[in-house]
Protein backbone atom coordinates (compact mmCIF):
# COMPACT_ATOMS: atom_id res chain seq x y z
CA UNK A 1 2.92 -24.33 -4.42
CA UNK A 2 -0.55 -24.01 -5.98
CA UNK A 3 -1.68 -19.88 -6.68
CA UNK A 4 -4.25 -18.70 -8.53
CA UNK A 5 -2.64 -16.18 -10.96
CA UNK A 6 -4.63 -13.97 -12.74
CA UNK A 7 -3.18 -12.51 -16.26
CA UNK A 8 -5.61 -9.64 -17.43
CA UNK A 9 -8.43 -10.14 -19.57
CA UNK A 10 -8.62 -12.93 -21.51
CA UNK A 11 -9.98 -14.05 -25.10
CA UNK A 12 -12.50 -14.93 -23.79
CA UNK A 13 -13.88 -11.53 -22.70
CA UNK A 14 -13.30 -12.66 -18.60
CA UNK A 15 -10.20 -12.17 -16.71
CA UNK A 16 -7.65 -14.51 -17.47
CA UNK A 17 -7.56 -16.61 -13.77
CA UNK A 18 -5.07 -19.71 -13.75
CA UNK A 19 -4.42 -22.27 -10.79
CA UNK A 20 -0.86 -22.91 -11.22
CA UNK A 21 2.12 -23.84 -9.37
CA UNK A 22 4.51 -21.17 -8.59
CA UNK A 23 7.69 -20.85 -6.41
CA UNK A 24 7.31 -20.69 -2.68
CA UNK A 25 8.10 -17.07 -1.32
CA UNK A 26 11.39 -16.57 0.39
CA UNK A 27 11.38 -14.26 3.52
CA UNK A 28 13.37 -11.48 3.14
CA UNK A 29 13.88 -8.56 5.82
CA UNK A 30 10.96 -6.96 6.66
CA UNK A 31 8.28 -9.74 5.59
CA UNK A 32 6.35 -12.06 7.28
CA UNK A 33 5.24 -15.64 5.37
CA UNK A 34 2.50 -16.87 5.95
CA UNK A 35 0.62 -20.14 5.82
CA UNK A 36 -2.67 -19.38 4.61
CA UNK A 37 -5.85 -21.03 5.79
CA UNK A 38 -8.58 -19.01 4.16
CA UNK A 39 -9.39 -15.99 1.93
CA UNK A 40 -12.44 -14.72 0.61
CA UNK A 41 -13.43 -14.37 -2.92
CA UNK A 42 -13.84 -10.27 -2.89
CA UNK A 43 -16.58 -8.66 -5.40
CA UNK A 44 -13.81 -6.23 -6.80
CA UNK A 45 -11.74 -9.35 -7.19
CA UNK A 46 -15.48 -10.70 -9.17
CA UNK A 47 -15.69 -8.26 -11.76
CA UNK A 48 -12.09 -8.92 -12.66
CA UNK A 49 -13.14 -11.89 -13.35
CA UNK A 50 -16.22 -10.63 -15.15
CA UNK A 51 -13.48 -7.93 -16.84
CA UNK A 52 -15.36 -5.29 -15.46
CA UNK A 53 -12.30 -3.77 -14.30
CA UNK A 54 -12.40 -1.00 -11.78
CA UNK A 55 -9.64 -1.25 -9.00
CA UNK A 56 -6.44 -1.07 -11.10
CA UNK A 57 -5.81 -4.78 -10.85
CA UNK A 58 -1.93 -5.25 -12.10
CA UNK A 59 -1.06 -8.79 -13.81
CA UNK A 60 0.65 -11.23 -13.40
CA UNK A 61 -0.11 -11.06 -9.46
CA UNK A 62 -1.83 -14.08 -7.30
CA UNK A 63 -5.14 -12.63 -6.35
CA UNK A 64 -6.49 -12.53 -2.73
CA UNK A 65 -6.60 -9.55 0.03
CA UNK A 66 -9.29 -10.86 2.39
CA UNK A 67 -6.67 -13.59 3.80
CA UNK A 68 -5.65 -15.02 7.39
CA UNK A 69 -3.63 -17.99 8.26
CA UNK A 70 -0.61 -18.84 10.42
CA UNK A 71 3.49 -17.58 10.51
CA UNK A 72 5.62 -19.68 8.93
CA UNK A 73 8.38 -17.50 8.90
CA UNK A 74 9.27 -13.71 9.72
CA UNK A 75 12.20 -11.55 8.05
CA UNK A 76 14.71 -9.58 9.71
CA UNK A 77 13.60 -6.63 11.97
CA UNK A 78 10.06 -8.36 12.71
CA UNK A 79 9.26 -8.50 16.19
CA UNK A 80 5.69 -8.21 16.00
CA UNK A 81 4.55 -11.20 15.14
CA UNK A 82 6.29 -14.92 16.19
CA UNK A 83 5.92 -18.39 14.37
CA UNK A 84 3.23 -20.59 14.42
CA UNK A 85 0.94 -17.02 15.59
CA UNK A 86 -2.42 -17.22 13.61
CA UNK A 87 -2.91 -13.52 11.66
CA UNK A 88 -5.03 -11.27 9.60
CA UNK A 89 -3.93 -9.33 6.71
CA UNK A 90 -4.32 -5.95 6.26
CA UNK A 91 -3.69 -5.96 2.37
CA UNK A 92 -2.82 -1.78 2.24
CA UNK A 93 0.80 -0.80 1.53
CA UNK A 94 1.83 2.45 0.98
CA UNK A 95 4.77 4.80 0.65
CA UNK A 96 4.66 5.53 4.64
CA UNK A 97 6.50 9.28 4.39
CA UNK A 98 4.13 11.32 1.78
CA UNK A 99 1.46 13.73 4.19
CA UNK A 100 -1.52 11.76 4.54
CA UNK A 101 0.88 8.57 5.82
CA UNK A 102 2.21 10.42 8.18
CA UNK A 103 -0.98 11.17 9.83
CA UNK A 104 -2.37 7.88 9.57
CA UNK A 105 -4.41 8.59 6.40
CA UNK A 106 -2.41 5.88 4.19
CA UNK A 107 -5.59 4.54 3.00
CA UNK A 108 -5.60 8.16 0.67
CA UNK A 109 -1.72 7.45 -0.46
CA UNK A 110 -0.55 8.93 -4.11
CA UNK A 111 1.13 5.93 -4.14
CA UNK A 112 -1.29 2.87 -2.53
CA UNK A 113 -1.28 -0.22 -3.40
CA UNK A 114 -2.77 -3.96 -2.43
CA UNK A 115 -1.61 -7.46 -1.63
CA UNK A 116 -2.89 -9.57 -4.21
CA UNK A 117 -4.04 -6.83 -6.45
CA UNK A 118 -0.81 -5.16 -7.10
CA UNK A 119 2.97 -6.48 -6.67
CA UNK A 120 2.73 -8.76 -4.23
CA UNK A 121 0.80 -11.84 -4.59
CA UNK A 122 -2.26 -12.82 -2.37
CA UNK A 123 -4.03 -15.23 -0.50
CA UNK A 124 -5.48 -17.29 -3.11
CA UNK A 125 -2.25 -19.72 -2.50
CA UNK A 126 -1.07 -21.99 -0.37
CA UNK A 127 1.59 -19.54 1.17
CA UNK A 128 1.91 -15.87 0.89
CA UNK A 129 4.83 -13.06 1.69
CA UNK A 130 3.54 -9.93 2.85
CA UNK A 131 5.08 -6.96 4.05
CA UNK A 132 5.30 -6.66 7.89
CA UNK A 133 3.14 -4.00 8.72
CA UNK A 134 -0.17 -5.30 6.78
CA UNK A 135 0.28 -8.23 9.33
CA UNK A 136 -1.80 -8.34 12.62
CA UNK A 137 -2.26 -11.19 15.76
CA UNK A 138 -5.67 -12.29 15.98
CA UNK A 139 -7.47 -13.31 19.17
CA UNK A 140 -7.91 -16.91 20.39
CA UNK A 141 -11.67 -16.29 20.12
CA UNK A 142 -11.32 -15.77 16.62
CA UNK A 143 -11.71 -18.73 14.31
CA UNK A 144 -9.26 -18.67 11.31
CA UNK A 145 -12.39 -18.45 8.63
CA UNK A 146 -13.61 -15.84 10.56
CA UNK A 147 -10.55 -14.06 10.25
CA UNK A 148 -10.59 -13.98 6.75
CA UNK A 149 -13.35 -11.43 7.32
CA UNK A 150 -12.00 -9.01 9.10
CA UNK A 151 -10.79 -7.37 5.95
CA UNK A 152 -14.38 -6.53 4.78
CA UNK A 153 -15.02 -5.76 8.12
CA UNK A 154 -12.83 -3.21 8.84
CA UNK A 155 -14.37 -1.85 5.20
CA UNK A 156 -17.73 -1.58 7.05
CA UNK A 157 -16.04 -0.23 10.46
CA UNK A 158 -14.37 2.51 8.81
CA UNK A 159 -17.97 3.27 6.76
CA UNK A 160 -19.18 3.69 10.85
CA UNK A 161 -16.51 6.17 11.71
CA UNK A 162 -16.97 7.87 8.54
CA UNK A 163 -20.34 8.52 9.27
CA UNK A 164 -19.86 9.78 12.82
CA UNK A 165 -22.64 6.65 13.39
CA UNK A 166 -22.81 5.92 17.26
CA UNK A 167 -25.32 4.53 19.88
CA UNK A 168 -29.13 5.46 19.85
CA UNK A 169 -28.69 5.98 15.75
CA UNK A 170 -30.97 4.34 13.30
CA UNK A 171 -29.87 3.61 9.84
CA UNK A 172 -30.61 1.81 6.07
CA UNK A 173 -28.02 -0.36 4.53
CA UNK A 174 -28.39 -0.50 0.92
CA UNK A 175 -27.38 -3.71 -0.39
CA UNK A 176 -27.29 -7.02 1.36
CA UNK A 177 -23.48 -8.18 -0.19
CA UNK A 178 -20.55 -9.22 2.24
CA UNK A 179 -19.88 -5.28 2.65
CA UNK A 180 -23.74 -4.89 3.16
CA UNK A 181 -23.94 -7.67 5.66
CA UNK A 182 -20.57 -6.96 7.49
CA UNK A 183 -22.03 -2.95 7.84
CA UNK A 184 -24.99 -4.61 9.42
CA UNK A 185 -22.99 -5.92 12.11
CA UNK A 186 -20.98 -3.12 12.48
CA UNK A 187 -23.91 -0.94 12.84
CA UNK A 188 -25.19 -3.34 15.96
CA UNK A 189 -21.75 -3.34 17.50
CA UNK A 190 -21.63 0.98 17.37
CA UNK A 191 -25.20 0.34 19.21
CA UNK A 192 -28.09 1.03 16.29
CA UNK A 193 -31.46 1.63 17.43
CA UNK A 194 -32.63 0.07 14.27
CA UNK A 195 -31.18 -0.99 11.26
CA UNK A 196 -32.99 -2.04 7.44
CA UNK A 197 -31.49 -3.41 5.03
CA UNK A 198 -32.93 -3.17 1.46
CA UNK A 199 -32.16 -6.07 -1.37
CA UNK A 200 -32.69 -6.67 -4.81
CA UNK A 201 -34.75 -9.65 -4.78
CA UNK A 202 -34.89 -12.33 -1.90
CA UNK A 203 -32.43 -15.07 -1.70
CA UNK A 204 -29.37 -15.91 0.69
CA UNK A 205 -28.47 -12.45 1.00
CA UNK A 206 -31.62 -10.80 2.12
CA UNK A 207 -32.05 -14.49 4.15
CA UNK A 208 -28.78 -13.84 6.27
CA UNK A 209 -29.52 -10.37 6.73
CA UNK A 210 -32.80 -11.16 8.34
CA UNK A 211 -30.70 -14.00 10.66
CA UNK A 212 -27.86 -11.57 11.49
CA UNK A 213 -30.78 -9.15 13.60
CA UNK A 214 -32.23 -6.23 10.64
CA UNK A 215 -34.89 -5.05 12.21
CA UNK A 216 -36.61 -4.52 8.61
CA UNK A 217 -35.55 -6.45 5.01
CA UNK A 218 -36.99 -4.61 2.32
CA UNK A 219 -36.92 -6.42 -1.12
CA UNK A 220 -36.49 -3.29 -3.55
CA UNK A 221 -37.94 -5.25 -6.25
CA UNK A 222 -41.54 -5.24 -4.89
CA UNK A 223 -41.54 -2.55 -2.31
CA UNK A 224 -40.87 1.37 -1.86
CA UNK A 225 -37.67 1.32 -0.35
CA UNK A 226 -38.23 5.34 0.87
CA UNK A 227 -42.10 4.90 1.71
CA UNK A 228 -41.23 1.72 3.92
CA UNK A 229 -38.45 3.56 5.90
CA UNK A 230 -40.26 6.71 6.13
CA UNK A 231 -43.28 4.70 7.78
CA UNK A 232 -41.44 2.77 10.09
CA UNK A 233 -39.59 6.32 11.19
CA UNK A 234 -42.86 7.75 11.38
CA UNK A 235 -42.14 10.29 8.56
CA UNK A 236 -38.75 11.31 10.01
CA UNK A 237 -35.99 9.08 8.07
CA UNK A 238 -33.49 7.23 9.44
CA UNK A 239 -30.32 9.33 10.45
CA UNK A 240 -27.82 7.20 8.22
CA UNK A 241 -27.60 5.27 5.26
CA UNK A 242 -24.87 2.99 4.29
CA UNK A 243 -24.57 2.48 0.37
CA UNK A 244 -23.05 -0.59 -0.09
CA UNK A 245 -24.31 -1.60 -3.44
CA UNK A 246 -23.32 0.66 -6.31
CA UNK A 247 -26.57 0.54 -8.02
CA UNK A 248 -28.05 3.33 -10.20
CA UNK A 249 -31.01 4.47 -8.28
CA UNK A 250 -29.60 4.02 -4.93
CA UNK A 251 -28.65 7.38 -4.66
CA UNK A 252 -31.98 8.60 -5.19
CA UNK A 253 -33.12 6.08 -2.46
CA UNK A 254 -30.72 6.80 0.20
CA UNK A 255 -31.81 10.69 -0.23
CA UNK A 256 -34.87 10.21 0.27
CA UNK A 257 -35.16 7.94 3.52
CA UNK A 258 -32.33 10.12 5.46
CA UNK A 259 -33.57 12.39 7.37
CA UNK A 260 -33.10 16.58 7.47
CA UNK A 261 -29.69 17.16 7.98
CA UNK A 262 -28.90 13.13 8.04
CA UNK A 263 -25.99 11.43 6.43
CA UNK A 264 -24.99 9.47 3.32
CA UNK A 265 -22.11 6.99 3.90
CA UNK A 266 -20.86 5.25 0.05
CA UNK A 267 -18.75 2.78 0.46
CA UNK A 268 -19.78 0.83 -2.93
CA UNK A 269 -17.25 -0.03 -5.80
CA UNK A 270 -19.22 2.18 -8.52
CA UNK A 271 -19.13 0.69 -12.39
CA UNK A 272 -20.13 3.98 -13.37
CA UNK A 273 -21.39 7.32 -12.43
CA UNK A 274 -24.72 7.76 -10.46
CA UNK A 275 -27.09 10.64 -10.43
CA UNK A 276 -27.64 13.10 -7.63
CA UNK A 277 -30.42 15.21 -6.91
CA UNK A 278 -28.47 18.12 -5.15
CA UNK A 279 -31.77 19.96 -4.77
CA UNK A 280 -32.35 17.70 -2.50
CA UNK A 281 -29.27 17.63 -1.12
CA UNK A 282 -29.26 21.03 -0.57
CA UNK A 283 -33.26 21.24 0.98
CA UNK A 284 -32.32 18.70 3.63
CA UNK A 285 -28.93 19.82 4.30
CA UNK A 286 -27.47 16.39 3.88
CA UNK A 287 -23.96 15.18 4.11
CA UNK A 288 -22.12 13.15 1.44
CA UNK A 289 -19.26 11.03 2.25
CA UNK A 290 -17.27 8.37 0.61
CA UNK A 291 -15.52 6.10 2.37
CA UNK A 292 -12.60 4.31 1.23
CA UNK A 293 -11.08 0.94 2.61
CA UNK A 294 -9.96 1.46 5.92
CA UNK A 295 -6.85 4.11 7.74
CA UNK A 296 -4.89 3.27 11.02
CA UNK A 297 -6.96 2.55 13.83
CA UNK A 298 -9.64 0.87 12.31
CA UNK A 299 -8.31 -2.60 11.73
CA UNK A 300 -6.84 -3.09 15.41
CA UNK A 301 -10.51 -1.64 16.63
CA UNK A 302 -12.23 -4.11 14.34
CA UNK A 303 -9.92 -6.88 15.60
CA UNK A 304 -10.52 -5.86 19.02
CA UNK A 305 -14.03 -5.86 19.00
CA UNK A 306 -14.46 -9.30 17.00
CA UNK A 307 -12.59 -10.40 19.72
CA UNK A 308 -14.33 -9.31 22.64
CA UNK A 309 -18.05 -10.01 21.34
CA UNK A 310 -18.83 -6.44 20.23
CA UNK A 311 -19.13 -7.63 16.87
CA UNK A 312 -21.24 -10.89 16.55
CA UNK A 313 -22.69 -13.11 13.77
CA UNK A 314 -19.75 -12.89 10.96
CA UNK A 315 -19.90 -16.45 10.59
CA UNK A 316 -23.52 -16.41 9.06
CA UNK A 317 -22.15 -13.88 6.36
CA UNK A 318 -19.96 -17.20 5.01
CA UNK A 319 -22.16 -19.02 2.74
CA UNK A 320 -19.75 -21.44 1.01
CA UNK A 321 -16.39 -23.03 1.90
CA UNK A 322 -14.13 -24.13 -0.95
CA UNK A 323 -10.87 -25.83 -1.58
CA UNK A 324 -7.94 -23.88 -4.17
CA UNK A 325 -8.59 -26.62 -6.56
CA UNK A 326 -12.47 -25.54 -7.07
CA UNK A 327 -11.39 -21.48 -7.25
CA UNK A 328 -12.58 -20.92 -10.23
CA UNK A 329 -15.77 -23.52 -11.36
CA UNK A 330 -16.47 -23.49 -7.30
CA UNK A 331 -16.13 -20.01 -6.57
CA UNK A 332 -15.90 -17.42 -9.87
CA UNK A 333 -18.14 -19.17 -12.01
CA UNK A 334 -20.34 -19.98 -9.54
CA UNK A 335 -20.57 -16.13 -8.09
CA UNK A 336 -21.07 -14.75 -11.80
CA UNK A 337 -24.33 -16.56 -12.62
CA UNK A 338 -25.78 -16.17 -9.12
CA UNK A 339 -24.42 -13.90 -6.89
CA UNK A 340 -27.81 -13.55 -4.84
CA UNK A 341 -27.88 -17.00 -3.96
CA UNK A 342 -24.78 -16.88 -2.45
CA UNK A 343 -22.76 -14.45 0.16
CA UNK A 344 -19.36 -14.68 1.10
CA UNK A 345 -17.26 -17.84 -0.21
CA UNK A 346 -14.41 -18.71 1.78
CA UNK A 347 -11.14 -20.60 -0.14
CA UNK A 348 -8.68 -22.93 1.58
CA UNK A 349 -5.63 -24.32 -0.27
């Protein structure tokens, strides 16, 4: 079958990414198979490709973790799941007995690691074997594509939860990405009062952001991020911001348009260390939190409210739709010289 193998970094000064054919997986007990229809080009999976390395990435492996598709097959001791179900992949797997499994907090495990990251290849192929537990049933409202965004989804759902956000709240999103975008929606579903979002520079991003219902796009590039939010809160601040985009100042923007005693959710893949005013930190009796993937309920919540309409508009966050073939030139390439003008691209083998 076709994969997209990726081999470290190459001479070339990029990761080393190769469409190849590979052996189809065999189902063994325990493991579901799956015939994948879609998965999403991730930006952690980008800057291995722009050898920026940051998540641990762990060649040879077939990259992909924002996958869904159909059962092919199911191992021994599944009963979950049946053939020919369409499914989601939650790409954690971890050692399920250390403390923080046990109470559901497996996203924190010593010892976690990620389909298509790790030791067991992804969704960037035409089939992929997955450990039962990472697998979940989707709705019949969901379309397949869609479901290849539930990963980053449940990213931006947990980054709610984290940050105690709930109805009546008004907030900033820093960074108009697919985590950006995909907190925007979440935000609407936990019932924001108002939501900004501030971008680099205008393009698709900042575009879809505007379609998917922000109440305020600021374009960082030309505006005060801080004065804009503080005048459309009349002075007060919004009472959380979502960092999404790992940039160097953003810290310094997100403490100054939350308001007294507000909250700072991170949920950015950071390149390198920011700086933080804790002065300020400390005057406006802010809290910091980082949030980190997603732990046990989220993903069946997420799922759950996808399904039943809480969570609308994920289809305007996909921006391109690609076959394996065109992975790389298509997808990659394509990405790294212009990530603006582009959002979430979708892959189909």
């Amino acid at each position: 079958m076709k994969a997209l193998m990726y081999y470290g970094r190459g001479s070339n000064g990029r990761g080393d990414f190769r469409l190849e054919d590979v052996a189809e997986p065999t189902v063994v007990p325990g493991t579901v198979k799956i015939d994948v229809e879609w998965c999403g080009i991730c930006g952690s999976d980008l800057h291995e490709f722009e050898a920026d390395t940051v998540s641990g990435y762990s060649p040879p492996v077939i990259l992909g973790h924002e996958f869904a598709g159909t059962v092919s097959a199911v191992g021994e001791g599944v009963d979950h799941v049946k053939v020919g179900e369409r499914v989601a992949i939650e790409p954690f797997m971890y050692c399920q007995t250390c403390e923080f499994c046990l109470t559901g907090d497996y996203h924190v495990c010593p010892d976690l690691t990620v389909v298509g990251v790790h030791n067991v290849g992804g969704g960037f192929a035409e089939q992929a074997l997955v450990p039962a537990y990472t697998v979940h049933k989707m709705p019949d409202s969901v379309p397949s594509e869609v479901g290849a965004l539930i990963e980053p989804i449940t990213v931006a759902w947990h980054g709610m939860r984290k940050g105690n956000f709930g109805p009546g709240q008004t907030a900033l999103v820093i960074g108009a990405g697919p985590i950006g975008l995909t907190t925007l929606i979440c935000a609407q579903a936990f019932g924001s009062a108002f939501t900004a979002v501030s971008v680099r520079r205008p393009g698709a991003r900042a575009d879809t952001a505007a379609r998917l219902g922000a109440q305020a796009v600021i374009d960082s590039s030309s505006t005060d991020v801080v004065a804009a939010v503080m005048e459309m809160t009349k002075g007060r601040g919004v009472d959380v911001v979502f960092e999404t985009s790992g940039a160097q100042e953003s810290i310094a923007t997100a403490i100054g348009a939350v308001r007294m005693g507000g909250t700072i959710v991170s949920l950015a893949v950071w390149l390198a260390p920011a700086p933080c005013d804790y002065m300020q930190v400390l005057l406006k009796e802010l809290t910091i939190v980082g949030s980190k993937g997603y732990n046990k309920p989220d993903f069946p919540e997420a799922i759950a409210a996808m399904g039943d309409g809480r969570i609308i508009g994920a289809e305007e966050i996909i921006s391109t739709r690609i076959g394996l073939d065109d992975v790389i030139s298509g997808g990659f390439e394509v990405l790294a010289e212009n990530r603006s003008a582009h959002v979430k691209v979708l892959v189909t083998p």
